[in-house]
N, C-alpha and C. Protein backbone atom coordinates (compact mmCIF):
# COMPACT_ATOMS: atom_id res chain seq x y z
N UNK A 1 0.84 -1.17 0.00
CA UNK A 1 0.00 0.00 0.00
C UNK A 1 0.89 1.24 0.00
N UNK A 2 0.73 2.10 -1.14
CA UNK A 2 1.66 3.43 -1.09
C UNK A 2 0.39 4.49 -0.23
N UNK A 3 1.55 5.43 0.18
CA UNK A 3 0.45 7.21 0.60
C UNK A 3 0.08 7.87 -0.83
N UNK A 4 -0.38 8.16 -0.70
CA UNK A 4 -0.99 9.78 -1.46
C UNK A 4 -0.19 10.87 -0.71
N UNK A 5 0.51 11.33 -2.18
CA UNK A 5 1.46 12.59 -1.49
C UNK A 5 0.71 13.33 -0.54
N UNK A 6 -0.58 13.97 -0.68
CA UNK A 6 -1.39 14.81 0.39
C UNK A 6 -1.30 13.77 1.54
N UNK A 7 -0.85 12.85 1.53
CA UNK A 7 -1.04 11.50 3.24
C UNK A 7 -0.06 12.30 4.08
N UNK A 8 0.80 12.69 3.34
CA UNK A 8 1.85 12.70 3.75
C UNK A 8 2.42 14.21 4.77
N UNK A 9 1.25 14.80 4.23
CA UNK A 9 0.93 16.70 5.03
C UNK A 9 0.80 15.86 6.72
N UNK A 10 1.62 16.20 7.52
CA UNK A 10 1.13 15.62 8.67
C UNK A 10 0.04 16.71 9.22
N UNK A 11 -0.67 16.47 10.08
CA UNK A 11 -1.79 17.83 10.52
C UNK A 11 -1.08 18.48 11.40
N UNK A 12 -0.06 18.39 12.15
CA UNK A 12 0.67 18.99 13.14
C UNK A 12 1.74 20.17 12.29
N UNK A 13 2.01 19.27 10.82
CA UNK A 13 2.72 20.72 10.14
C UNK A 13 1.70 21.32 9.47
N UNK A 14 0.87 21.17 8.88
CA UNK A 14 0.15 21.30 7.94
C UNK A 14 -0.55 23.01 8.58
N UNK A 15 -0.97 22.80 10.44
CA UNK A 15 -1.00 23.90 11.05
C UNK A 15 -0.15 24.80 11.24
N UNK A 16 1.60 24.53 11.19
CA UNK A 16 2.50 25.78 11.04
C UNK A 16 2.47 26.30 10.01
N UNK A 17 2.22 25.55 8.87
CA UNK A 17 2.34 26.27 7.62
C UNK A 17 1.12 27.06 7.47
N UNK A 18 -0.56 26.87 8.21
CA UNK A 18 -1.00 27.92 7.95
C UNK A 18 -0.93 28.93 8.96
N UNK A 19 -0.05 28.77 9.84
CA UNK A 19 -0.05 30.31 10.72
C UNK A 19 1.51 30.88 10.08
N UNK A 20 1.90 30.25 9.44
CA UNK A 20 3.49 30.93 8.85
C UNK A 20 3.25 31.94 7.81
N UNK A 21 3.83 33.29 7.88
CA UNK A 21 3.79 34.62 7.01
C UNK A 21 5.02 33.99 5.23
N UNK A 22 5.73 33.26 6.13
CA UNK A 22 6.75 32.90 5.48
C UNK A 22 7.11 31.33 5.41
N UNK A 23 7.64 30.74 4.48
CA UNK A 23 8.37 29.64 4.48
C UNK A 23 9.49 29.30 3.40
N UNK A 24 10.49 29.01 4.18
CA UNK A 24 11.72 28.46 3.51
C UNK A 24 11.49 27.22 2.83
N UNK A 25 11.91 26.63 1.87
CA UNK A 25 11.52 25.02 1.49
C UNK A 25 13.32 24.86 0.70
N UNK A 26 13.17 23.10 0.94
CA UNK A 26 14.19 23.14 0.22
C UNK A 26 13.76 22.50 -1.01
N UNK A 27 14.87 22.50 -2.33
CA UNK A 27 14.69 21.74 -3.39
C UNK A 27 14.45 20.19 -3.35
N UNK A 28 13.30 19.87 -4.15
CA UNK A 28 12.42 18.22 -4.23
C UNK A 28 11.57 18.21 -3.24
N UNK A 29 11.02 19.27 -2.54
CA UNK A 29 9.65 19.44 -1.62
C UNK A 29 8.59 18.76 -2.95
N UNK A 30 7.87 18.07 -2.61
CA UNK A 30 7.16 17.16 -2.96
C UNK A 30 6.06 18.44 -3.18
N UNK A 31 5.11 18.23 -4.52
CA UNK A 31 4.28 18.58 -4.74
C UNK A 31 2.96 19.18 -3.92
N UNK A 32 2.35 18.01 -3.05
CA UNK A 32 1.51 18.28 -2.49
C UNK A 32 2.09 19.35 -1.03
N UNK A 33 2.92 19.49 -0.71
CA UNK A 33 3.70 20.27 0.10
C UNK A 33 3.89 21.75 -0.52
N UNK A 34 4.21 21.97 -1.55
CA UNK A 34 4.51 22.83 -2.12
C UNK A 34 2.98 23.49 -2.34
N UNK A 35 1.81 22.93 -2.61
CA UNK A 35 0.54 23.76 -2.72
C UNK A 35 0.14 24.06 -1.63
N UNK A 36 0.58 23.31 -0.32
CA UNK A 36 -0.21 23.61 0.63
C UNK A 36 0.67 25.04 1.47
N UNK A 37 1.84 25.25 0.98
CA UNK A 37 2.49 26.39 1.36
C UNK A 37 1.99 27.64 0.45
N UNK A 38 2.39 27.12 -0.65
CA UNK A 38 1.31 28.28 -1.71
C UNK A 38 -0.21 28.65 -1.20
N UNK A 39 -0.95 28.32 -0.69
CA UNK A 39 -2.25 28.66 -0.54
C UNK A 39 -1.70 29.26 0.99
N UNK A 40 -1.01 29.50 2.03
CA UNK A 40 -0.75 29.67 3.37
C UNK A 40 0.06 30.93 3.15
N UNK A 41 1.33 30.76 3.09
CA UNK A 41 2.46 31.95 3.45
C UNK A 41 2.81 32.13 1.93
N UNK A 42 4.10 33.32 2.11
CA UNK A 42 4.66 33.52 1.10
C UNK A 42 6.02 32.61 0.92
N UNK A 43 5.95 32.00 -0.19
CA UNK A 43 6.99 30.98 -0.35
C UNK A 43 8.58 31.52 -1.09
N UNK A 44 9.72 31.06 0.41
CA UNK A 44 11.01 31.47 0.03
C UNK A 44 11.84 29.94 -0.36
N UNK A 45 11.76 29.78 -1.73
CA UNK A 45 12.75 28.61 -2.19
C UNK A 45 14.06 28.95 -1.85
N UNK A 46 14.85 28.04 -1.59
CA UNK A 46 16.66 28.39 -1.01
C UNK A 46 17.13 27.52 -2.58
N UNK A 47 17.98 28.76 -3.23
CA UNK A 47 17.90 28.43 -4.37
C UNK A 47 19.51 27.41 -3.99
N UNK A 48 20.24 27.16 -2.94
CA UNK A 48 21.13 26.06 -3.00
C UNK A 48 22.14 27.00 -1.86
N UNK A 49 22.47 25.51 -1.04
CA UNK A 49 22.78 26.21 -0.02
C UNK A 49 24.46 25.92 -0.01
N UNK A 50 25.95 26.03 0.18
CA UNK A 50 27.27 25.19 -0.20
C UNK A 50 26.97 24.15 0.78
N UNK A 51 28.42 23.83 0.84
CA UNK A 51 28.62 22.45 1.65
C UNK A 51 28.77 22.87 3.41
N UNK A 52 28.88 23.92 3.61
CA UNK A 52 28.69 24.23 4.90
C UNK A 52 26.98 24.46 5.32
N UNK A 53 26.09 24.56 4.19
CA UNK A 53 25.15 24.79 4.98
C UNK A 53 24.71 26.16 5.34
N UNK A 54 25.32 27.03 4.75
CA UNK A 54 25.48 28.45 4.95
C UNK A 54 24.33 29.11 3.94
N UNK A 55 22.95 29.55 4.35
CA UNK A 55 22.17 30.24 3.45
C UNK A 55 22.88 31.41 2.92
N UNK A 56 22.37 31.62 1.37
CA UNK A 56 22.70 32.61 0.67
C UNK A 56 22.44 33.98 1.02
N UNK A 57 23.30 35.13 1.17
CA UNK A 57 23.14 36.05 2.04
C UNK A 57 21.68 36.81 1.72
N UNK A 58 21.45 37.00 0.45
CA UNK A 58 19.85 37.54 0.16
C UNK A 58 18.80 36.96 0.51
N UNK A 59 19.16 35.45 0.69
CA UNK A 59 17.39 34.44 1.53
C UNK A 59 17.93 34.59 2.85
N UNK A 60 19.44 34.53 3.69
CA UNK A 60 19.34 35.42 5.05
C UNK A 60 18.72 36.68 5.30
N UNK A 61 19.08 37.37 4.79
CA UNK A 61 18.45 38.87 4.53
C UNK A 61 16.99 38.89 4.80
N UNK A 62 16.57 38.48 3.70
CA UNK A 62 15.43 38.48 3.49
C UNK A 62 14.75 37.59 4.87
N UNK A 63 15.05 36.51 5.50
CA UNK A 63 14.02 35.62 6.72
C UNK A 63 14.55 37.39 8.04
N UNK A 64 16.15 37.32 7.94
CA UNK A 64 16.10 38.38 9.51
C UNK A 64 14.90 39.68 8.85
N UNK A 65 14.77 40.82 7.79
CA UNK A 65 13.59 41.39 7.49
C UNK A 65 12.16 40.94 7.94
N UNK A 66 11.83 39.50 7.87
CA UNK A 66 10.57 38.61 8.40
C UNK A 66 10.64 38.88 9.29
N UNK A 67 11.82 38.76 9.90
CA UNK A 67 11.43 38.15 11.38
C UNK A 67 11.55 39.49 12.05
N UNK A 68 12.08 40.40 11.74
CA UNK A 68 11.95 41.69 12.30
C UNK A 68 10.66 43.06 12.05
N UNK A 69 9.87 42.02 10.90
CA UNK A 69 8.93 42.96 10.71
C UNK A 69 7.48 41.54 11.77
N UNK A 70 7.72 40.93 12.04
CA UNK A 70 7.12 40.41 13.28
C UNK A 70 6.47 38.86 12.51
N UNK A 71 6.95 38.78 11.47
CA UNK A 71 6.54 37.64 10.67
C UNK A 71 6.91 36.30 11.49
N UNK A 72 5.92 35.36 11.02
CA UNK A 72 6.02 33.43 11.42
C UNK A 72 6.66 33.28 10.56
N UNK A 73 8.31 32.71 10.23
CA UNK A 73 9.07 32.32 9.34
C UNK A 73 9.47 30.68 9.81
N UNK A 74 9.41 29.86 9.22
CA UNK A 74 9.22 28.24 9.46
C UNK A 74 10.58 27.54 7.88
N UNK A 75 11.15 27.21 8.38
CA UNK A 75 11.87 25.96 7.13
C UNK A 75 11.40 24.68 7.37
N UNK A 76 10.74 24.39 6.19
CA UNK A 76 10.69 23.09 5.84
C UNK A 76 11.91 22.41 5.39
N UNK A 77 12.23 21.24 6.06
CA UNK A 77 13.21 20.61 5.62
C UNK A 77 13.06 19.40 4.79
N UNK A 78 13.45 18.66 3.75
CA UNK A 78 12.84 17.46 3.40
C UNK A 78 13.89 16.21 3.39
N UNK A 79 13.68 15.52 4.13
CA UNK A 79 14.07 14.29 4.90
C UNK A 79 15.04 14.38 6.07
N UNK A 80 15.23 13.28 6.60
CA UNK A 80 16.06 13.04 7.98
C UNK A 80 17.51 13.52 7.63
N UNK A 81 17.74 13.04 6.38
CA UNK A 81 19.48 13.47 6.45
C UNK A 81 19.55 14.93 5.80
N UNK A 82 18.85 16.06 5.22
CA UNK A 82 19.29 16.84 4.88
C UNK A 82 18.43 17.83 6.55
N UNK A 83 18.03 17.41 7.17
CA UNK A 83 17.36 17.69 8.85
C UNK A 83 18.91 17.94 9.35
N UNK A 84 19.22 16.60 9.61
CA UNK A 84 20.72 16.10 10.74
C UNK A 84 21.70 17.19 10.13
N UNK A 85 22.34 17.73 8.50
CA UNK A 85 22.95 18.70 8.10
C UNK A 85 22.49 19.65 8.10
N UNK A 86 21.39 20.30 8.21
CA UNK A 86 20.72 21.19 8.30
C UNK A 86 20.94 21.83 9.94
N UNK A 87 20.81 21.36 10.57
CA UNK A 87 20.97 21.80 12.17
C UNK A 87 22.40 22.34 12.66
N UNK A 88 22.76 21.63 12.36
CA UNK A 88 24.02 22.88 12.29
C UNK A 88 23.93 24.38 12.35
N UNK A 89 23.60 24.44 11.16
CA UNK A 89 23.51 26.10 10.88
C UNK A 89 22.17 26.75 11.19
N UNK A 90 21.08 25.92 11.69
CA UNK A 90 19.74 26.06 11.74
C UNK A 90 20.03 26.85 13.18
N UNK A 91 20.68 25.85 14.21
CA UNK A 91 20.71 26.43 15.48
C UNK A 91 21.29 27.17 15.35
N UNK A 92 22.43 27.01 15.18
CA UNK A 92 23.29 28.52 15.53
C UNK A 92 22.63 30.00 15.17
N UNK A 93 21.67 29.80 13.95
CA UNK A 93 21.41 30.91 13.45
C UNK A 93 19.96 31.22 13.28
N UNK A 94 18.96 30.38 12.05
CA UNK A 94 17.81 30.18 12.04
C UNK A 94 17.22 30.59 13.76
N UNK A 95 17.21 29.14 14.26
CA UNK A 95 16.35 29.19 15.74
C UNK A 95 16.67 29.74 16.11
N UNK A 96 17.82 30.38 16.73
CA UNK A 96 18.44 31.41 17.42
C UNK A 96 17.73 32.90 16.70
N UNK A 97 17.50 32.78 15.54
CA UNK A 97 16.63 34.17 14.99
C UNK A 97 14.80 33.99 15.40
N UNK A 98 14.76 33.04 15.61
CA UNK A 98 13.05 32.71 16.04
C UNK A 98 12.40 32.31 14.60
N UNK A 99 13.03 31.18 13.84
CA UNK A 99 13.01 30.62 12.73
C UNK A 99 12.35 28.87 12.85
N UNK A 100 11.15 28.83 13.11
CA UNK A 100 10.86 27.46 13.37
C UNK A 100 11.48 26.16 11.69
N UNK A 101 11.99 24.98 12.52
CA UNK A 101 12.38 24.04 11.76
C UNK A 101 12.13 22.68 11.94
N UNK A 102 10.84 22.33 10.41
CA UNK A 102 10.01 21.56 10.93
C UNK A 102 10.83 20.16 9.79
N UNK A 103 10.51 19.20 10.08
CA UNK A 103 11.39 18.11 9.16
C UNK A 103 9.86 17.14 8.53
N UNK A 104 10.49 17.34 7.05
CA UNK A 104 9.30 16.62 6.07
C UNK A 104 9.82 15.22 6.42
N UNK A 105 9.03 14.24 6.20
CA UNK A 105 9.64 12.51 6.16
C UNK A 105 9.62 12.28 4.37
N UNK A 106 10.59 11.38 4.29
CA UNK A 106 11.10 10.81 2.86
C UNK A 106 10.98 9.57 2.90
N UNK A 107 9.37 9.01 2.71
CA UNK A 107 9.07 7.91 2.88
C UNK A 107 9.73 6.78 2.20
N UNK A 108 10.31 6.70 1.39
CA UNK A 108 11.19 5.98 0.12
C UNK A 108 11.98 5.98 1.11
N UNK A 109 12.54 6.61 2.13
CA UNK A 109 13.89 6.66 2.51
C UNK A 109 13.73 5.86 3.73
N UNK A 110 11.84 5.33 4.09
CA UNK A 110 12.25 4.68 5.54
C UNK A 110 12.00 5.98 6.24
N UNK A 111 11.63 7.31 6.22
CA UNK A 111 11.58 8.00 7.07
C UNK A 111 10.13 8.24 7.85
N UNK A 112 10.18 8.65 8.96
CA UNK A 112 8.91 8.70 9.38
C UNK A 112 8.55 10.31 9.95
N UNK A 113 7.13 10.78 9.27
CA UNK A 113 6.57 11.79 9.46
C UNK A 113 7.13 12.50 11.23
N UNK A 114 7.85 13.04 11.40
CA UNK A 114 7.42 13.82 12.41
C UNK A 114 8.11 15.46 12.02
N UNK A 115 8.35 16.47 13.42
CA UNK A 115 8.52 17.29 13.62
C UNK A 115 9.51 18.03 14.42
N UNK A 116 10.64 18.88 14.93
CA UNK A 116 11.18 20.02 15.53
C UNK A 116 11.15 21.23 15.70
């Protein structure tokens, strides 16, 4: 038995994304993810991040502006291992800016739906 990409919206994110002004996504956010941010916030694609993990200084820019004009700014992350590299720079900087970081599951990958 496969999901239906919409299976896969857990309802626990499905509610940050509609109180979020903003959302980060990364590249291969799955379809049904991608509409349900489109109909909610304004959507910030991270057009590629290096090997450190270091957002590009104009999509930094642009989330500290959010977050200083009093905006819900949220990254979606999509799967467990780009989550585990992702935190790195998430804490130090993201959360530390008041940047919620929620983790998609990559069911192909064995991953399971949850949240941070």
């Amino acid at each position: 038995m496969s999901l239906s990409p919409d299976a896969l919206i857990v309802p626990k994110l499905r509610h940050r994304i509609r109180r979020a002004d903003c959302v980060l996504y990364e590249a291969g956010l799955p379809d049904a993810w991608l509409r349900e941010v489109s109909l909610h916030a304004r959507r910030l694609p991270l057009p590629g991040v290096d090997d450190a993990w270091r957002l590009p200084d104009a999509v930094l820019q642009d989330v500290i502006e959010s977050i200083h004009r009093g905006e819900r700014v949220i990254w979606l992350v999509w799967g467990e291992t780009l989550f585990r590299k992702a935190q790195a720079y998430a804490v130090g900087c993201l959360l530390t800016a008041g940047v919620e970081v929620s983790l998609l599951a990559n069911p192909a990958a064995g991953e399971v739906p949850m949240s941070r």
